[in-house]
PDB file of N, CA and C in Angstrom:
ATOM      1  N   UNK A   1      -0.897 274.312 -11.790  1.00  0.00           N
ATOM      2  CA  UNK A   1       0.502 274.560 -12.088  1.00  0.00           C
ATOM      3  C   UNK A   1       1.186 273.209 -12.324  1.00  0.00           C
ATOM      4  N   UNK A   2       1.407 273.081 -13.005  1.00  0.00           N
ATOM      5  CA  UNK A   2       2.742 271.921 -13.845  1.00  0.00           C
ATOM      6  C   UNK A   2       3.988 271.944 -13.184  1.00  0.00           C
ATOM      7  N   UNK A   3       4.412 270.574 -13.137  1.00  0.00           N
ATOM      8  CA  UNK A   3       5.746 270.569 -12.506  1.00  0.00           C
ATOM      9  C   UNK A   3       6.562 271.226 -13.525  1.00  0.00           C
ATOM     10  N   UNK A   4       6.493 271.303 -14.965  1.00  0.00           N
ATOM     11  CA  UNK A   4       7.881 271.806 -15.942  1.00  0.00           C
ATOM     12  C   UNK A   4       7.503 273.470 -15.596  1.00  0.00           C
ATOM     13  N   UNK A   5       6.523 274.110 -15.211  1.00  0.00           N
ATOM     14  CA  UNK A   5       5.977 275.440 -15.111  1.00  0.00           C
ATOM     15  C   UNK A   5       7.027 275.695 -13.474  1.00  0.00           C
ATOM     16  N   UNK A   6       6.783 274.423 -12.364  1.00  0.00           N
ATOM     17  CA  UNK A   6       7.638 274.993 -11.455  1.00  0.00           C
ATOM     18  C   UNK A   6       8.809 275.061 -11.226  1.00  0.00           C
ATOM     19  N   UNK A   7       9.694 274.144 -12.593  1.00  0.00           N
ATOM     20  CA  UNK A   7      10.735 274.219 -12.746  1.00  0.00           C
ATOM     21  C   UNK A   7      11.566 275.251 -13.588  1.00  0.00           C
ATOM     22  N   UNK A   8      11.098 276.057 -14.216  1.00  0.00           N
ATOM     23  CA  UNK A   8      11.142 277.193 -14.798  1.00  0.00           C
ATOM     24  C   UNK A   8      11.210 277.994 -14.060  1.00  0.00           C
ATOM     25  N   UNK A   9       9.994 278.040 -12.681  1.00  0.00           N
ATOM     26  CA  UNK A   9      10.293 279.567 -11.828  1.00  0.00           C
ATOM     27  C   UNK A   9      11.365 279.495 -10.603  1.00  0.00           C
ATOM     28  N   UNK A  10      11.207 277.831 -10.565  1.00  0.00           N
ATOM     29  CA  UNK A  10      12.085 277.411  -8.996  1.00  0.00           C
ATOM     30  C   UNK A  10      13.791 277.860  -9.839  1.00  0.00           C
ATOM     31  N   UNK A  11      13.928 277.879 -10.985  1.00  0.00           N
ATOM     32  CA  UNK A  11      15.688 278.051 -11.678  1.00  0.00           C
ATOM     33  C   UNK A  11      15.565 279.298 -11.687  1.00  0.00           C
ATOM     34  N   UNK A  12      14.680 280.178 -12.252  1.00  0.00           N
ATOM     35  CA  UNK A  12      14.756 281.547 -12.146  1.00  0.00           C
ATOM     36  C   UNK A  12      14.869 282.374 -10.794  1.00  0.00           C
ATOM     37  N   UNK A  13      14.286 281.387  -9.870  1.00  0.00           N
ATOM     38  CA  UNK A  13      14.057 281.840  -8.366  1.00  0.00           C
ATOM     39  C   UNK A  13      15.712 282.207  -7.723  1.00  0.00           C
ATOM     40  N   UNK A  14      16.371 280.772  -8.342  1.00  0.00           N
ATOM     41  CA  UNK A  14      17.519 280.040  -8.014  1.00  0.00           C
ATOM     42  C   UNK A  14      18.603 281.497  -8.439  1.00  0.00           C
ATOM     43  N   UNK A  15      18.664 281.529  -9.846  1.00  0.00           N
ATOM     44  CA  UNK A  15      20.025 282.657 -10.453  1.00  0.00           C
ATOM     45  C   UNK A  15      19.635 283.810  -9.680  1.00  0.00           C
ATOM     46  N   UNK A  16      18.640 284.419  -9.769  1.00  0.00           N
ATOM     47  CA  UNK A  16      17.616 285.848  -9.413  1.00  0.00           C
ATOM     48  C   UNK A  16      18.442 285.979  -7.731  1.00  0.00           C
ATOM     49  N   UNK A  17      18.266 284.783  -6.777  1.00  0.00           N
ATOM     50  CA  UNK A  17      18.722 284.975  -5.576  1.00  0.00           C
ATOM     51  C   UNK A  17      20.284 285.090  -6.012  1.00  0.00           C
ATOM     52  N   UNK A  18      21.354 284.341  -6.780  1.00  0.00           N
ATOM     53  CA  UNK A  18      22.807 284.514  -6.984  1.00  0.00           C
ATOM     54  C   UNK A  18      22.305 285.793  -7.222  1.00  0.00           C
ATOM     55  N   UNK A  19      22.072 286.584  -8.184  1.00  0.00           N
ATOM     56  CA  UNK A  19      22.181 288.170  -8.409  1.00  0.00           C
ATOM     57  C   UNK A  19      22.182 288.977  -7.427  1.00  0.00           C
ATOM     58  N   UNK A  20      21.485 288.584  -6.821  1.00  0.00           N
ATOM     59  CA  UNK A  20      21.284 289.171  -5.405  1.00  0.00           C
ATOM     60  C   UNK A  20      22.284 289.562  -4.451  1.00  0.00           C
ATOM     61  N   UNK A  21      22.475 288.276  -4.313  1.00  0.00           N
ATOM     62  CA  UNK A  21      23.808 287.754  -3.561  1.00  0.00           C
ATOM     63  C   UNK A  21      25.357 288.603  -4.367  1.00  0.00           C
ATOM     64  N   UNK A  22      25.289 288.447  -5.291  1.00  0.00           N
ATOM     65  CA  UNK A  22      26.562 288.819  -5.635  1.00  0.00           C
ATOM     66  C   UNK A  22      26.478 290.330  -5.800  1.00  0.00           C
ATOM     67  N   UNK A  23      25.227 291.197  -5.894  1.00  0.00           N
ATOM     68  CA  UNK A  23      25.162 292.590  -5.927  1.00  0.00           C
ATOM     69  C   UNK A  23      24.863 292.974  -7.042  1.00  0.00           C
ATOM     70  N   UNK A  24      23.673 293.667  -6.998  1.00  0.00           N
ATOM     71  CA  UNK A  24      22.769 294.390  -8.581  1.00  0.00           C
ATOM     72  C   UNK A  24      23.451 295.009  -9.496  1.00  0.00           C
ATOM     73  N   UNK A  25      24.638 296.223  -8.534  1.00  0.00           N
ATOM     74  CA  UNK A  25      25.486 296.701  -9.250  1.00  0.00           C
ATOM     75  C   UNK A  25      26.719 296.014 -10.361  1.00  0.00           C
ATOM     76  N   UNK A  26      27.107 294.930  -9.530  1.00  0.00           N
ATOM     77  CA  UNK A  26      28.108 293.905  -9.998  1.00  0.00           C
ATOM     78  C   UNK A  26      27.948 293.354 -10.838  1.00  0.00           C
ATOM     79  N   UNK A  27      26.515 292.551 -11.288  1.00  0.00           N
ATOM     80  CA  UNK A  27      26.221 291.620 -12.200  1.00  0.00           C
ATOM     81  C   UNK A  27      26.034 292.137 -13.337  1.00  0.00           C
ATOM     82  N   UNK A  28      26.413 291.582 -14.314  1.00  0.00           N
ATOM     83  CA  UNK A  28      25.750 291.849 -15.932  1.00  0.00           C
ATOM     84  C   UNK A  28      24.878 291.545 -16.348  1.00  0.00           C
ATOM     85  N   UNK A  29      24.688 292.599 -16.968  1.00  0.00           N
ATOM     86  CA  UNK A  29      22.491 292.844 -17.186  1.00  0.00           C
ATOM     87  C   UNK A  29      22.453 291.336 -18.424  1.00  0.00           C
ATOM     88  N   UNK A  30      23.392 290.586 -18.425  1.00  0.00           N
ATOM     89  CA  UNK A  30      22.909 289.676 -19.418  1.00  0.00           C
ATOM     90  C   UNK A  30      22.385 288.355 -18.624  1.00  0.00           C
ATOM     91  N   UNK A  31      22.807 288.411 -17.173  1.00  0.00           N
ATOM     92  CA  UNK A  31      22.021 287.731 -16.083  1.00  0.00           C
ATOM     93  C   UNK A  31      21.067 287.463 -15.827  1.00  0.00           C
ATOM     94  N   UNK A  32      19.931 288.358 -15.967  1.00  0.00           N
ATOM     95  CA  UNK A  32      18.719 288.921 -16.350  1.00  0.00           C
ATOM     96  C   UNK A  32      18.044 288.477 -16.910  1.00  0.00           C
ATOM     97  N   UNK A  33      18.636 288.116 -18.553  1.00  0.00           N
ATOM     98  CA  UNK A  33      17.894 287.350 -19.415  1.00  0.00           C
ATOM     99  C   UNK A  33      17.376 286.127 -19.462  1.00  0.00           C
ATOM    100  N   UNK A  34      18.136 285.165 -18.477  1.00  0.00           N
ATOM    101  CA  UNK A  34      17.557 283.927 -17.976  1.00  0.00           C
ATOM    102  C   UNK A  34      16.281 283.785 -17.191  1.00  0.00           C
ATOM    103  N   UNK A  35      16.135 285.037 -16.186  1.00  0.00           N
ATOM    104  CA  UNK A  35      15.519 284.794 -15.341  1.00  0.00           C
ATOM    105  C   UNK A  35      14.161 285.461 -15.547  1.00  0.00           C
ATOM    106  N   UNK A  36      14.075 286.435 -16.510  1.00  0.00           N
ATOM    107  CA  UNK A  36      12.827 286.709 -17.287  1.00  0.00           C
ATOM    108  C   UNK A  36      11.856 286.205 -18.504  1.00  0.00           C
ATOM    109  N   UNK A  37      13.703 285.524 -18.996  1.00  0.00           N
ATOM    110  CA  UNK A  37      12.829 284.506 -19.930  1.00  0.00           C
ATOM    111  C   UNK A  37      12.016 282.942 -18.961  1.00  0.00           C
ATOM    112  N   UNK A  38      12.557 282.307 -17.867  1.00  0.00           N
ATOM    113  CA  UNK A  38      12.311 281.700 -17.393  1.00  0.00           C
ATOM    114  C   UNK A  38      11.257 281.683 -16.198  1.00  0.00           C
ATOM    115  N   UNK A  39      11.220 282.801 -16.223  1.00  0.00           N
ATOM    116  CA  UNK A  39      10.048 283.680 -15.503  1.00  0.00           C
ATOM    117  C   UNK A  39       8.508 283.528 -16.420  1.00  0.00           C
ATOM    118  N   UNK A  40       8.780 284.236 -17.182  1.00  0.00           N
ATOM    119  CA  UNK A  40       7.633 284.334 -18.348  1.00  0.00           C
ATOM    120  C   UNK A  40       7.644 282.851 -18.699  1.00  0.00           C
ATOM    121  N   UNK A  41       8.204 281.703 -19.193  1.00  0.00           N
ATOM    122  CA  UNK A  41       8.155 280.776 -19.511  1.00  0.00           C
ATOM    123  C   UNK A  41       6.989 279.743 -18.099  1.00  0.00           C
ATOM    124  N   UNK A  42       7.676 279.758 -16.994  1.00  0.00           N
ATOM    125  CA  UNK A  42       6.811 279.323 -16.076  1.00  0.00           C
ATOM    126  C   UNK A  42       5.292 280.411 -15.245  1.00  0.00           C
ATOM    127  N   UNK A  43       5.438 281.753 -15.929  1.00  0.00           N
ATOM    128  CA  UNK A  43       4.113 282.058 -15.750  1.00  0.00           C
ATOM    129  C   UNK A  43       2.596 281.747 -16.827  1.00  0.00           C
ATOM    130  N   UNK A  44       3.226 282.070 -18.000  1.00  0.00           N
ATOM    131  CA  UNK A  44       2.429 281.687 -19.081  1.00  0.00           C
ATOM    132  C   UNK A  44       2.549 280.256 -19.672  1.00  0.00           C
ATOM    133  N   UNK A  45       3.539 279.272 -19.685  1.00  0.00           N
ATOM    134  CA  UNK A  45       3.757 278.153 -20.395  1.00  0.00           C
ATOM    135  C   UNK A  45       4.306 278.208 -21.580  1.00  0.00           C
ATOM    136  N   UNK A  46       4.699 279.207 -22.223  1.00  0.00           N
ATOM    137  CA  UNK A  46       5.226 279.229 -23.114  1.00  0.00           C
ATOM    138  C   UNK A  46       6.708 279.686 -23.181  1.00  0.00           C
ATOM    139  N   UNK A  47       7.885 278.974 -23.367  1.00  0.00           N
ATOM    140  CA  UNK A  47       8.996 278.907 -23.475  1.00  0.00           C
ATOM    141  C   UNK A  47       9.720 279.419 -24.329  1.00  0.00           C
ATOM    142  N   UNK A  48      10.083 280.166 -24.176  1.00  0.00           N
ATOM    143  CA  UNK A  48      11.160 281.275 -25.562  1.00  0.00           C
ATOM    144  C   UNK A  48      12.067 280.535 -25.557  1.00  0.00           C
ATOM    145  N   UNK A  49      12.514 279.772 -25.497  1.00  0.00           N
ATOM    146  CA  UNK A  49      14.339 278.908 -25.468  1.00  0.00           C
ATOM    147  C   UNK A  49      13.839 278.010 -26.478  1.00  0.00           C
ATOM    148  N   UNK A  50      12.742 277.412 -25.875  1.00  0.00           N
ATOM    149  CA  UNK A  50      12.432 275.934 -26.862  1.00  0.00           C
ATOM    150  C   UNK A  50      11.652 276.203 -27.894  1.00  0.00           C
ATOM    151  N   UNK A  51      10.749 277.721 -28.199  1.00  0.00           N
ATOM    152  CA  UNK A  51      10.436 277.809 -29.741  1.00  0.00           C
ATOM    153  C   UNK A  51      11.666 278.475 -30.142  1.00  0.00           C
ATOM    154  N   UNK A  52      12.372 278.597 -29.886  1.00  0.00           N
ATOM    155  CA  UNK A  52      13.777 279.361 -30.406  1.00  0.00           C
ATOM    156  C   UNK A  52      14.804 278.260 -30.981  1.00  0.00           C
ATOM    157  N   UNK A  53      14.744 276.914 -30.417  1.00  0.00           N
ATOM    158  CA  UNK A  53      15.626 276.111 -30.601  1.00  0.00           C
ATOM    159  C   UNK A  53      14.478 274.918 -31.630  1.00  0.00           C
ATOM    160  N   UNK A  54      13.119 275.192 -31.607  1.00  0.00           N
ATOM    161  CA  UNK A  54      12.333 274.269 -32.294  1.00  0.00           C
ATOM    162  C   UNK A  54      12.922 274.818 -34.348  1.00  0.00           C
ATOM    163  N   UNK A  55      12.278 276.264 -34.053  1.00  0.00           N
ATOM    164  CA  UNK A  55      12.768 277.205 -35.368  1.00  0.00           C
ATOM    165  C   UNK A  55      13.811 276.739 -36.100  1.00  0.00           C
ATOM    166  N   UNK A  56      15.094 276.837 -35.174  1.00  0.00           N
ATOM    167  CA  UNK A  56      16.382 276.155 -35.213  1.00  0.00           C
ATOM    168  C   UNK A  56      16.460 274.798 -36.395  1.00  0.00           C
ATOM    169  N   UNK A  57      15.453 273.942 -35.450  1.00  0.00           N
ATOM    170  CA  UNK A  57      15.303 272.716 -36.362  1.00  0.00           C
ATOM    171  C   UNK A  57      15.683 271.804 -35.238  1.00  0.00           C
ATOM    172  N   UNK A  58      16.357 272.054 -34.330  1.00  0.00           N
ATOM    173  CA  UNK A  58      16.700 271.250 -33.330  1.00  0.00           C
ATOM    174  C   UNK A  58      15.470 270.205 -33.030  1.00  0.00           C
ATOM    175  N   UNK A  59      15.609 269.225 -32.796  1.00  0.00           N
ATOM    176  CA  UNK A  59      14.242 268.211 -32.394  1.00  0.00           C
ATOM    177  C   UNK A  59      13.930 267.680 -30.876  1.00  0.00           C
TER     178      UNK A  59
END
């Protein structure tokens, strides 16, 4: 495991517990999207944000 792999799950770990905290019902399901993309990003290594922003053209 890679430190950028545990930094991906330790941030997802991070919002996932705020959701928590603030109540399942309460939060907006767009909350979510961080923490699955950042999830999947530090289980497999592959990052949906950064081929999303590579596409982009961003460098």
């Amino acid at each position: 495991m890679t430190a950028l792999r545990m930094q991906f799950i330790s941030i997802a770990v991070m919002v996932f517990i705020g959701i928590m905290l603030t109540g399942f019902d309460k939060v907006h399901w767009f909350l979510y999207l961080p923490v699955i993309m950042l999830s999947f990003a530090g289980i497999t290594g592959i990052c949906p944000g950064l081929l999303f922003w590579k596409k982009v053209g961003v460098k």
